[in-house]
N, C-alpha and C. Protein backbone atom coordinates (compact mmCIF):
# COMPACT_ATOMS: atom_id res chain seq x y z
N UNK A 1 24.15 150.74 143.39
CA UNK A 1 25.12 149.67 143.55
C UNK A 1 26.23 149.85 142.51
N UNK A 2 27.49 149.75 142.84
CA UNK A 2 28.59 150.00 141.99
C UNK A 2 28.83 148.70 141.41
N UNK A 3 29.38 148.76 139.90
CA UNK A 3 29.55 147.19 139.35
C UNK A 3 30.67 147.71 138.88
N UNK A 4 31.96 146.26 139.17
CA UNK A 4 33.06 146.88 138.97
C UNK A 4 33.17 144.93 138.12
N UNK A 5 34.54 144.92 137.68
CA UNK A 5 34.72 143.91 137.24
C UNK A 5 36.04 142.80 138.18
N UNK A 6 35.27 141.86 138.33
CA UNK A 6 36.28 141.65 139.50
C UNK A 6 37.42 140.37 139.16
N UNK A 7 36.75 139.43 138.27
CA UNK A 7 37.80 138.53 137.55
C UNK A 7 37.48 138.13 136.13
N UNK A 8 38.23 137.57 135.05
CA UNK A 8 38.12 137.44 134.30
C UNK A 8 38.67 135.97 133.65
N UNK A 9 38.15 135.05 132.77
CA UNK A 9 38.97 133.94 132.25
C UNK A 9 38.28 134.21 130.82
N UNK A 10 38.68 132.71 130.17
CA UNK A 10 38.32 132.26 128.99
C UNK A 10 37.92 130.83 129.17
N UNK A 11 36.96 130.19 128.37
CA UNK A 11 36.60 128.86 128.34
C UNK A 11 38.03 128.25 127.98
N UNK A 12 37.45 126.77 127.98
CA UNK A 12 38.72 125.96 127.32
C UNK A 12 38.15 125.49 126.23
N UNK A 13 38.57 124.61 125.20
CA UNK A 13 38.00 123.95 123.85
C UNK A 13 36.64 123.82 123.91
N UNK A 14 36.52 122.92 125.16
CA UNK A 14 35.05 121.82 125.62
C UNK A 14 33.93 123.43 125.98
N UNK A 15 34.59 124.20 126.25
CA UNK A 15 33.21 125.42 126.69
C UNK A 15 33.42 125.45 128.13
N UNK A 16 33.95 124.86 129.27
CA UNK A 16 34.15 125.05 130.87
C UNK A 16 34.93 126.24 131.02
N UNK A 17 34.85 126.60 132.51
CA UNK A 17 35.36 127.76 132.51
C UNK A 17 35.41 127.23 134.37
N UNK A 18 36.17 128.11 134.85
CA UNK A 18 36.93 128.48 136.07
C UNK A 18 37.32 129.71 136.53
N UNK A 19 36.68 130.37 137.89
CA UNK A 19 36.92 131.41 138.05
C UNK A 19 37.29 131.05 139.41
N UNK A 20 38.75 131.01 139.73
CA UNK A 20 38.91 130.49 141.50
C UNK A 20 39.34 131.81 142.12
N UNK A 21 39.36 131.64 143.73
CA UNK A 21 39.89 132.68 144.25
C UNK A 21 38.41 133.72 144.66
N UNK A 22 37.01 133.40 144.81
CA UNK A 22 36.20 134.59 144.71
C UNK A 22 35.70 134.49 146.08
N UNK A 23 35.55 135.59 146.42
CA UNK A 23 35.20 135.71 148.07
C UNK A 23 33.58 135.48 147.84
N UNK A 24 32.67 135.30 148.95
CA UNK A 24 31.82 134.67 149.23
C UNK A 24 31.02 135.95 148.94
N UNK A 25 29.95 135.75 148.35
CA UNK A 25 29.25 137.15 147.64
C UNK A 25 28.06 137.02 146.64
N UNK A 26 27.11 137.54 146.11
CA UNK A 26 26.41 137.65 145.13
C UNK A 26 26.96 138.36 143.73
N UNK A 27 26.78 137.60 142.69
CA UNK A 27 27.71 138.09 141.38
C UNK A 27 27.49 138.29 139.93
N UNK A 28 27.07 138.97 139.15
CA UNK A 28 27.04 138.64 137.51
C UNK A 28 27.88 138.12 137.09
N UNK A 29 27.65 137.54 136.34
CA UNK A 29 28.48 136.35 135.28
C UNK A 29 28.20 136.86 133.67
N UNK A 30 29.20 137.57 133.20
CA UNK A 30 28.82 137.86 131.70
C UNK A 30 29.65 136.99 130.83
N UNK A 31 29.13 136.91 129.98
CA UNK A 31 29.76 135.70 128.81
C UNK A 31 29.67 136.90 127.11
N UNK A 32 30.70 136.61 126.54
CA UNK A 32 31.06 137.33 125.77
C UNK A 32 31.75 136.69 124.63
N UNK A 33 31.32 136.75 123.09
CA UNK A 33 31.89 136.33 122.05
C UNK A 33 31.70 136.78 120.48
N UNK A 34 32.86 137.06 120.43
CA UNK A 34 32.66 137.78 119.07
C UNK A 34 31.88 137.68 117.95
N UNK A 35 30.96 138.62 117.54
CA UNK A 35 29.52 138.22 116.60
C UNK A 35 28.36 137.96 117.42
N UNK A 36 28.45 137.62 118.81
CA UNK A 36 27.74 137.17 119.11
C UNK A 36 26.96 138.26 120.39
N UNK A 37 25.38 138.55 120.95
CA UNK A 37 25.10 139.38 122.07
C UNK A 37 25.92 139.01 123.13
N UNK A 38 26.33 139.97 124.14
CA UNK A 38 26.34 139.31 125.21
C UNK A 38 25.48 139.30 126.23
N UNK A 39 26.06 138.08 127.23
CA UNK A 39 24.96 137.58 127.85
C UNK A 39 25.74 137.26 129.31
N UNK A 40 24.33 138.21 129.96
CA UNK A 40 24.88 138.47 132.03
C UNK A 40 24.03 137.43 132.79
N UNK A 41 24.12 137.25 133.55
CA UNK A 41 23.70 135.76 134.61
C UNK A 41 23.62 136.67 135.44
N UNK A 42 22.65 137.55 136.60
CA UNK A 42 22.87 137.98 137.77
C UNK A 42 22.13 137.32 138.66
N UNK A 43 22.84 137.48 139.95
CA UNK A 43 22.63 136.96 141.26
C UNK A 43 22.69 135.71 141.44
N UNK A 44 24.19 135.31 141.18
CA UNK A 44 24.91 133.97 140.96
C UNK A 44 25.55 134.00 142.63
N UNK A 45 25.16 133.36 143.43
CA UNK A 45 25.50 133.24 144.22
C UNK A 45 26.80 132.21 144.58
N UNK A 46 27.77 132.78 145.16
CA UNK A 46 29.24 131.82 145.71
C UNK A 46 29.52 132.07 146.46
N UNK A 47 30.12 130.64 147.39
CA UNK A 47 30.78 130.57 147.99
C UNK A 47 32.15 130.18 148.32
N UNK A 48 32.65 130.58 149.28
CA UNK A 48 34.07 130.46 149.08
C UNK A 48 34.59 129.32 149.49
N UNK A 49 35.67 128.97 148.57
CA UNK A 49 35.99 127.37 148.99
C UNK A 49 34.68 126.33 148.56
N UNK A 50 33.76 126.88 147.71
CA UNK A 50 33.13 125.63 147.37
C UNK A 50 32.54 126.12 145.99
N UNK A 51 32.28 125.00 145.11
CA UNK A 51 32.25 125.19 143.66
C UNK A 51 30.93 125.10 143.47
N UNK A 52 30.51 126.24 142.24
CA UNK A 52 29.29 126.80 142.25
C UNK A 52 29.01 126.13 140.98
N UNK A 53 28.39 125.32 140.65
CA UNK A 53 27.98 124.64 139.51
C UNK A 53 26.18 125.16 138.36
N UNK A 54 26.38 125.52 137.66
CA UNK A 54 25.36 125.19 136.14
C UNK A 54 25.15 126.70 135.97
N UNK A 55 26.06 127.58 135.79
CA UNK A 55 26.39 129.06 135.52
C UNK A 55 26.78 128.51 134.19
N UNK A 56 25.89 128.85 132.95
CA UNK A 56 26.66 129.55 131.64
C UNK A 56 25.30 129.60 131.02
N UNK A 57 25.97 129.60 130.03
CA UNK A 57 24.92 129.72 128.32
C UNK A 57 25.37 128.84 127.20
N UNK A 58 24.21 128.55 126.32
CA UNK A 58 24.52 127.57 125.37
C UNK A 58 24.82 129.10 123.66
N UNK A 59 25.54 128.69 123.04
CA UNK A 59 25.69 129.43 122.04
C UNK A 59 25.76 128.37 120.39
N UNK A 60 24.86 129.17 119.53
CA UNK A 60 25.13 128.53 118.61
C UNK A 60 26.32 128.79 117.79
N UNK A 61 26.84 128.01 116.78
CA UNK A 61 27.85 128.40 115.97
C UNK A 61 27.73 129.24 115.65
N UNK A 62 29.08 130.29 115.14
CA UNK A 62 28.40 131.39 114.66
C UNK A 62 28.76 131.08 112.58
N UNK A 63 27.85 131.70 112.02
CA UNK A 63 27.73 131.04 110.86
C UNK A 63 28.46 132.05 109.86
């Protein structure tokens, strides 16, 4: 299976995030922050035109 990268954002202050525009599909979700591991979510399932809710990770401060 080829893994390509298909969109990208940034959280906002609060930690939410928004990725619109994704065609209807099975997906990893990687989360990424400096100092910190990163961390993939696979087989996040979406659909299109409807919002896919409780995709992330909790992170501690980094110290």
């Amino acid at each position: 299976m080829e893994v390509s990268e298909v969109t990208s954002t940034a959280t906002a202050e609060d930690g939410i995030f928004l990725l619109g525009g994704l065609p209807t599909g099975e997906y990893s979700v990687e989360f990424s922050l400096a100092g910190h591991d990163d961390v993939s979510i696979a087989d996040v399932t979406v659909t299109a035109g409807k919002t896919t809710l409780g995709v992330g990770v909790v992170r501690a401060s980094a110290s």
